[in-house]
C-alpha atoms as a PDB file:
ATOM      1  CA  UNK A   1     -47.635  85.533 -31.283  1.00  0.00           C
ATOM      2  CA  UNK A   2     -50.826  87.364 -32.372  1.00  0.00           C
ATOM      3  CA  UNK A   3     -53.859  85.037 -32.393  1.00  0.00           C
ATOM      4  CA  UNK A   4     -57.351  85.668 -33.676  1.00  0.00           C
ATOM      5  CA  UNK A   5     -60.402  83.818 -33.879  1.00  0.00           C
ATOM      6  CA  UNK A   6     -61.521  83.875 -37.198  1.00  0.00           C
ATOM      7  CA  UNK A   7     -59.353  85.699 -40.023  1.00  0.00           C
ATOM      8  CA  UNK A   8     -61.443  88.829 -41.134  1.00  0.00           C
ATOM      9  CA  UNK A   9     -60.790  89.898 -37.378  1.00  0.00           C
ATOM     10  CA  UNK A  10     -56.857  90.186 -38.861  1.00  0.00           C
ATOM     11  CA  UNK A  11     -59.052  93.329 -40.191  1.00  0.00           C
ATOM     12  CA  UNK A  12     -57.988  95.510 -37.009  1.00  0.00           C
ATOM     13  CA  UNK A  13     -54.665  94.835 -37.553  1.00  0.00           C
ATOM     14  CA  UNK A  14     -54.528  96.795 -41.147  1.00  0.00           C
ATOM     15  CA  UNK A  15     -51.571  99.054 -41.406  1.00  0.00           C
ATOM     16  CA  UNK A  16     -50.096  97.550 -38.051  1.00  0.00           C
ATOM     17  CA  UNK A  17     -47.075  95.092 -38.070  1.00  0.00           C
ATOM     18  CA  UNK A  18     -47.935  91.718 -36.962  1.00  0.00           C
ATOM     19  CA  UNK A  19     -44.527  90.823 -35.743  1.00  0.00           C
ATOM     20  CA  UNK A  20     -41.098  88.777 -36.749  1.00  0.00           C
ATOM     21  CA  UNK A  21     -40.171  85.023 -36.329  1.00  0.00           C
ATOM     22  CA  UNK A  22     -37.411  83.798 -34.675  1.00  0.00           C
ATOM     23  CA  UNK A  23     -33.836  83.800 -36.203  1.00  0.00           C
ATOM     24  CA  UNK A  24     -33.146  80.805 -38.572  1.00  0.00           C
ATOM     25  CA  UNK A  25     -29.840  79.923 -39.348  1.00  0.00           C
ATOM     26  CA  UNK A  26     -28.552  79.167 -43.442  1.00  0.00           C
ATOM     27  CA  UNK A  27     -26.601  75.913 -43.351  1.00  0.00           C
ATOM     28  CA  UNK A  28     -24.938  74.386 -46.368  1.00  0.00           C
ATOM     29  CA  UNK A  29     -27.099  71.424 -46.649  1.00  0.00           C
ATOM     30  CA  UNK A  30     -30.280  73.648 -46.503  1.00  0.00           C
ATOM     31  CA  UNK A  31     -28.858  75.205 -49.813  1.00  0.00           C
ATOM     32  CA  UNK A  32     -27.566  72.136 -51.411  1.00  0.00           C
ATOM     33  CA  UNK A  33     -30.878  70.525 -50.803  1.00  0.00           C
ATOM     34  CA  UNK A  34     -32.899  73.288 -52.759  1.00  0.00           C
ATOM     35  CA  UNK A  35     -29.594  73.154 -55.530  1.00  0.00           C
ATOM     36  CA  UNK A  36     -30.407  69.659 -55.840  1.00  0.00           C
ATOM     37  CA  UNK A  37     -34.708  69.697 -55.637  1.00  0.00           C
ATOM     38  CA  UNK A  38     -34.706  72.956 -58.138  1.00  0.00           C
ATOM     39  CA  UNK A  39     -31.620  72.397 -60.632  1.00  0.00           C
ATOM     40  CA  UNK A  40     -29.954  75.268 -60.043  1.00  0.00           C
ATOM     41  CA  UNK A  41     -26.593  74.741 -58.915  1.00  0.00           C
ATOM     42  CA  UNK A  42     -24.803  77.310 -59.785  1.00  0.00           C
ATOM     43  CA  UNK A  43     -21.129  77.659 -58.392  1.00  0.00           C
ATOM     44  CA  UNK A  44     -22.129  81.082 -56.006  1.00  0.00           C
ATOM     45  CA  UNK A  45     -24.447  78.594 -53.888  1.00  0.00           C
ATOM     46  CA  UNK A  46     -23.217  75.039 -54.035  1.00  0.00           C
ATOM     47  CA  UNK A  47     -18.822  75.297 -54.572  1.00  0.00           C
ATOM     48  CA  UNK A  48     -18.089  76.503 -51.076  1.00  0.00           C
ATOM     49  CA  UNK A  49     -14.214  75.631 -52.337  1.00  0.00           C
ATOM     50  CA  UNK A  50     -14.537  78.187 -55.096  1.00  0.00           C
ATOM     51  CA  UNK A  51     -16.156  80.524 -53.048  1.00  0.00           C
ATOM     52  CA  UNK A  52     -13.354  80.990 -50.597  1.00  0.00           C
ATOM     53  CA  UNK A  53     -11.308  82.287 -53.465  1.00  0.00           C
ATOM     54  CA  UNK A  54     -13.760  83.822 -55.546  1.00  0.00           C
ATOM     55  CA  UNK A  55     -16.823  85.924 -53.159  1.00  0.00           C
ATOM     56  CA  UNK A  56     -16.838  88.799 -50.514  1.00  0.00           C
ATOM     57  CA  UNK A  57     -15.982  86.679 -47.479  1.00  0.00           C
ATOM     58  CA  UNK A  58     -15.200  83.748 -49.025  1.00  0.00           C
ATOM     59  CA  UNK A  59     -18.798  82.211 -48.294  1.00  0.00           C
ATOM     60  CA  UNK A  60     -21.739  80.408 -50.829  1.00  0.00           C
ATOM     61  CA  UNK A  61     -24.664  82.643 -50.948  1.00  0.00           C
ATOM     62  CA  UNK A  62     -28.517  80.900 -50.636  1.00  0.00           C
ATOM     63  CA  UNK A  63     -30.862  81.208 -53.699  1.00  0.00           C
ATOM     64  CA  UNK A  64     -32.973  84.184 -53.370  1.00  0.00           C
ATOM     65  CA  UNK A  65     -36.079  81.794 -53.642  1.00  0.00           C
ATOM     66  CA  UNK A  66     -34.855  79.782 -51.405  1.00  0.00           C
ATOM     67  CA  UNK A  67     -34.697  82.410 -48.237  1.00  0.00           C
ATOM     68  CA  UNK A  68     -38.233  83.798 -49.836  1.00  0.00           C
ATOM     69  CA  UNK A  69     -39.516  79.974 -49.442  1.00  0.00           C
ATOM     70  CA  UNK A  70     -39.218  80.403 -46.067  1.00  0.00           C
ATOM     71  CA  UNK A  71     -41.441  82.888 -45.486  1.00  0.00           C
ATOM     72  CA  UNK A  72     -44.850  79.856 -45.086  1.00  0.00           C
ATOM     73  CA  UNK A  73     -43.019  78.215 -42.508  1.00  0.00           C
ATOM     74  CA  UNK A  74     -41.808  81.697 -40.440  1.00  0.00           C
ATOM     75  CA  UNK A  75     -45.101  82.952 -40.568  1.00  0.00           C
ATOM     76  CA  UNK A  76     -46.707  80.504 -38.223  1.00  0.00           C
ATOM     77  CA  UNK A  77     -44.273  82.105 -35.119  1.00  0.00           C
ATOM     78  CA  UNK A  78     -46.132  85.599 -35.883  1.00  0.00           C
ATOM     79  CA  UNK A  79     -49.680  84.613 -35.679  1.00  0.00           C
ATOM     80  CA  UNK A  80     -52.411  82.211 -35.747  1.00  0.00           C
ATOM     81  CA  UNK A  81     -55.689  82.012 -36.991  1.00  0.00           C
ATOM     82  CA  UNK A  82     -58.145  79.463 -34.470  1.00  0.00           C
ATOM     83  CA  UNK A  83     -61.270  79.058 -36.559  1.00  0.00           C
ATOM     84  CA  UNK A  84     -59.931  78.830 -40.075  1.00  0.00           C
ATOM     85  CA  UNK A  85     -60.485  76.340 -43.074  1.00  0.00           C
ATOM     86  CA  UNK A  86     -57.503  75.944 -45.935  1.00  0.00           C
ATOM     87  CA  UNK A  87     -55.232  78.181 -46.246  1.00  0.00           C
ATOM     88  CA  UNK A  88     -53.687  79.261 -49.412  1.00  0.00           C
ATOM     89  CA  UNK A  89     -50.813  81.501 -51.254  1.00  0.00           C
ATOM     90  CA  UNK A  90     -52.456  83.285 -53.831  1.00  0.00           C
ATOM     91  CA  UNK A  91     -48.445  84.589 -54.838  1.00  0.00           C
ATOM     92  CA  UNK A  92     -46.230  87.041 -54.663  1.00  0.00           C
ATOM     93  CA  UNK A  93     -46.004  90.628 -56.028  1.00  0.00           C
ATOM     94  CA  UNK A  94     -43.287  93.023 -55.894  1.00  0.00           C
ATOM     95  CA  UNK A  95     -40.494  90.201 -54.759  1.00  0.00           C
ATOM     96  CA  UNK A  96     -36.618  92.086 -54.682  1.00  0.00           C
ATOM     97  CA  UNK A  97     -33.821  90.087 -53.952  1.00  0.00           C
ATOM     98  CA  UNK A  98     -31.840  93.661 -51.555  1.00  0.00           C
ATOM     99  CA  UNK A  99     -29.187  92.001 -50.355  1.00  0.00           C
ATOM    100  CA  UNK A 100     -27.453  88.511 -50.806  1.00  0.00           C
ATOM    101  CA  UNK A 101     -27.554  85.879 -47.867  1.00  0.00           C
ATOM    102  CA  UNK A 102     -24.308  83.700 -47.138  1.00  0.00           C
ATOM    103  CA  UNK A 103     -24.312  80.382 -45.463  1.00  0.00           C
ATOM    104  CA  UNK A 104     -24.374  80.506 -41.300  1.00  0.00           C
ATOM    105  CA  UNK A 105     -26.137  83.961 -41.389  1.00  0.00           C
ATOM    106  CA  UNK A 106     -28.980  84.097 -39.669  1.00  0.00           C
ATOM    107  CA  UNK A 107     -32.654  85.246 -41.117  1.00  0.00           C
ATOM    108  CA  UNK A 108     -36.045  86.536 -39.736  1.00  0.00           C
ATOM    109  CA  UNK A 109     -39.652  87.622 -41.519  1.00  0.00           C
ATOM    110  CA  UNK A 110     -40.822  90.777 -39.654  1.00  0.00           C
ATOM    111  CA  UNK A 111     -44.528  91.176 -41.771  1.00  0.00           C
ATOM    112  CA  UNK A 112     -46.844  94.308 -41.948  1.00  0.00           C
ATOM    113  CA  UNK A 113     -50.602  93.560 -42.669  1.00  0.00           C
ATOM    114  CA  UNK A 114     -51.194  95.640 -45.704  1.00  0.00           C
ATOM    115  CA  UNK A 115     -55.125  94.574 -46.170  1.00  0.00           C
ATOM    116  CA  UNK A 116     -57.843  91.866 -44.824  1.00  0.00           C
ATOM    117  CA  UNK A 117     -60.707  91.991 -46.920  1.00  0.00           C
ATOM    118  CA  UNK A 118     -63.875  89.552 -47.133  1.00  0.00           C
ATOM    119  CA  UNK A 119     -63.756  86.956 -49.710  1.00  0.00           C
ATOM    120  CA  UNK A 120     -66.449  84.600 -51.115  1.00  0.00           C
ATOM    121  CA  UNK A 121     -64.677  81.623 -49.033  1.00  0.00           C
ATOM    122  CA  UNK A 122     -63.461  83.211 -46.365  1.00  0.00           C
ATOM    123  CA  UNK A 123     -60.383  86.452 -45.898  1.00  0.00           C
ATOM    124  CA  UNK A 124     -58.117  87.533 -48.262  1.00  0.00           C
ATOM    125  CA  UNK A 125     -54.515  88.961 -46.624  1.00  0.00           C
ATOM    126  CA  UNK A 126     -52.204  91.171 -48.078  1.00  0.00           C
ATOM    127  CA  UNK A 127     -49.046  91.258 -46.341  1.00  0.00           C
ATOM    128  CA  UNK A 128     -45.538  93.116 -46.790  1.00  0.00           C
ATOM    129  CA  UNK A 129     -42.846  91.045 -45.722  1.00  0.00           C
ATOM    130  CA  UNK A 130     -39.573  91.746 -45.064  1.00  0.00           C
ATOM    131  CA  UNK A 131     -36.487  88.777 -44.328  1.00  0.00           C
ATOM    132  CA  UNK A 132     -34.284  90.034 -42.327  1.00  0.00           C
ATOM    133  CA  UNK A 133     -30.494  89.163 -42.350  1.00  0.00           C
ATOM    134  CA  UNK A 134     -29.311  89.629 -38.551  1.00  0.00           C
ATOM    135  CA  UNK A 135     -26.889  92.197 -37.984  1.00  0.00           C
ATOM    136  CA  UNK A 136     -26.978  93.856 -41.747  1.00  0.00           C
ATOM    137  CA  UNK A 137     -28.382  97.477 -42.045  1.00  0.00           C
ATOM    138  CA  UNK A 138     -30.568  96.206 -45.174  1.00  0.00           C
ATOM    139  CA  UNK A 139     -32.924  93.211 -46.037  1.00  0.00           C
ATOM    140  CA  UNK A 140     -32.939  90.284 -47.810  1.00  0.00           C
ATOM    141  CA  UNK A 141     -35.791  90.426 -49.834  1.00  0.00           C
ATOM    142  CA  UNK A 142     -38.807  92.597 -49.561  1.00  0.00           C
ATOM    143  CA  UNK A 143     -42.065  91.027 -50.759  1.00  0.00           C
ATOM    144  CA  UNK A 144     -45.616  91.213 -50.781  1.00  0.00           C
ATOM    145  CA  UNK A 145     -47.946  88.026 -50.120  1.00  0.00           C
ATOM    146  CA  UNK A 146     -51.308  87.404 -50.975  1.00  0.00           C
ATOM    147  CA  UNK A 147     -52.918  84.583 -49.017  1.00  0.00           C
ATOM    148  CA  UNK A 148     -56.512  83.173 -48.852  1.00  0.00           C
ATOM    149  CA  UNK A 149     -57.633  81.790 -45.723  1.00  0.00           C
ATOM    150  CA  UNK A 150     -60.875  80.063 -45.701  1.00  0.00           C
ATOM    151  CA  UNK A 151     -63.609  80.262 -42.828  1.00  0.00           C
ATOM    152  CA  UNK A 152     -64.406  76.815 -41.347  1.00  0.00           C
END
């Protein structure tokens, strides 16, 4: 894991990739869970008995947001900021949804720091990330973040 002191010194590391999280594995319940929290339960991610008959492999697929929700939680394994205030997700740009994930794959975030730049409260971070899908020659999703981290 790459750890800094204080965000802007991120800064060196323009350009550079920071590194990938571990492999997470797609379960069943992990999709049904964001079916049921975000309303859409459409038959692709939630009717694993139609999906034996009906998609490529006879697997559900995860909601693209889903897998992209992930990304927060991931990060933390590829580094770590010690003097920092709040931290927050300013959005997304550029989100696309490459390549469909079905339940038991595994994923990973590999992220590229695109830009650190000083802020009035603290560093803002551009980063390109990219969610892997172990063992498949293309992505996930490709995305670029825009967090705030505050100095303490």
């Amino acid at each position: 894991m790459l750890t800094v002191e204080r965000a802007i010194d991120l800064k060196d590391w323009e350009g550079k990739e920071l590194g990938a999280s571990a492999w997470v594995e797609i379960t069943q319940s992990d999709i049904d869970d964001f079916a049921r929290i975000t309303g859409d339960d459409n038959w692709i991610h939630v009717d694993v008995g139609r999906a034996r008959s009906d998609m490529p492999d006879g697997r559900t697929i995860a909601h693209g947001l889903f897998v992209l929700s992930l990304v927060p939680a991931l990060q933390r394994q590829i580094f770590q900021v010690r003097q920092r205030g709040r931290g927050f997700n300013y959005g997304y740009d550029r989100v696309r949804f490459i390549s469909p994930v079905q339940v038991g794959r595994r994923v990973r975030v590999r992220q590229t720091l695109v830009e650190a730049g000083a802020h009035d409260k603290g560093t803002r971070l551009v980063i390109d990330a990219t969610i892997e899908i172990e063992g498949a020659e293309r992505p996930a999703i490709l995305a670029r973040n825009i967090v705030l981290i505050e100095d303490r």
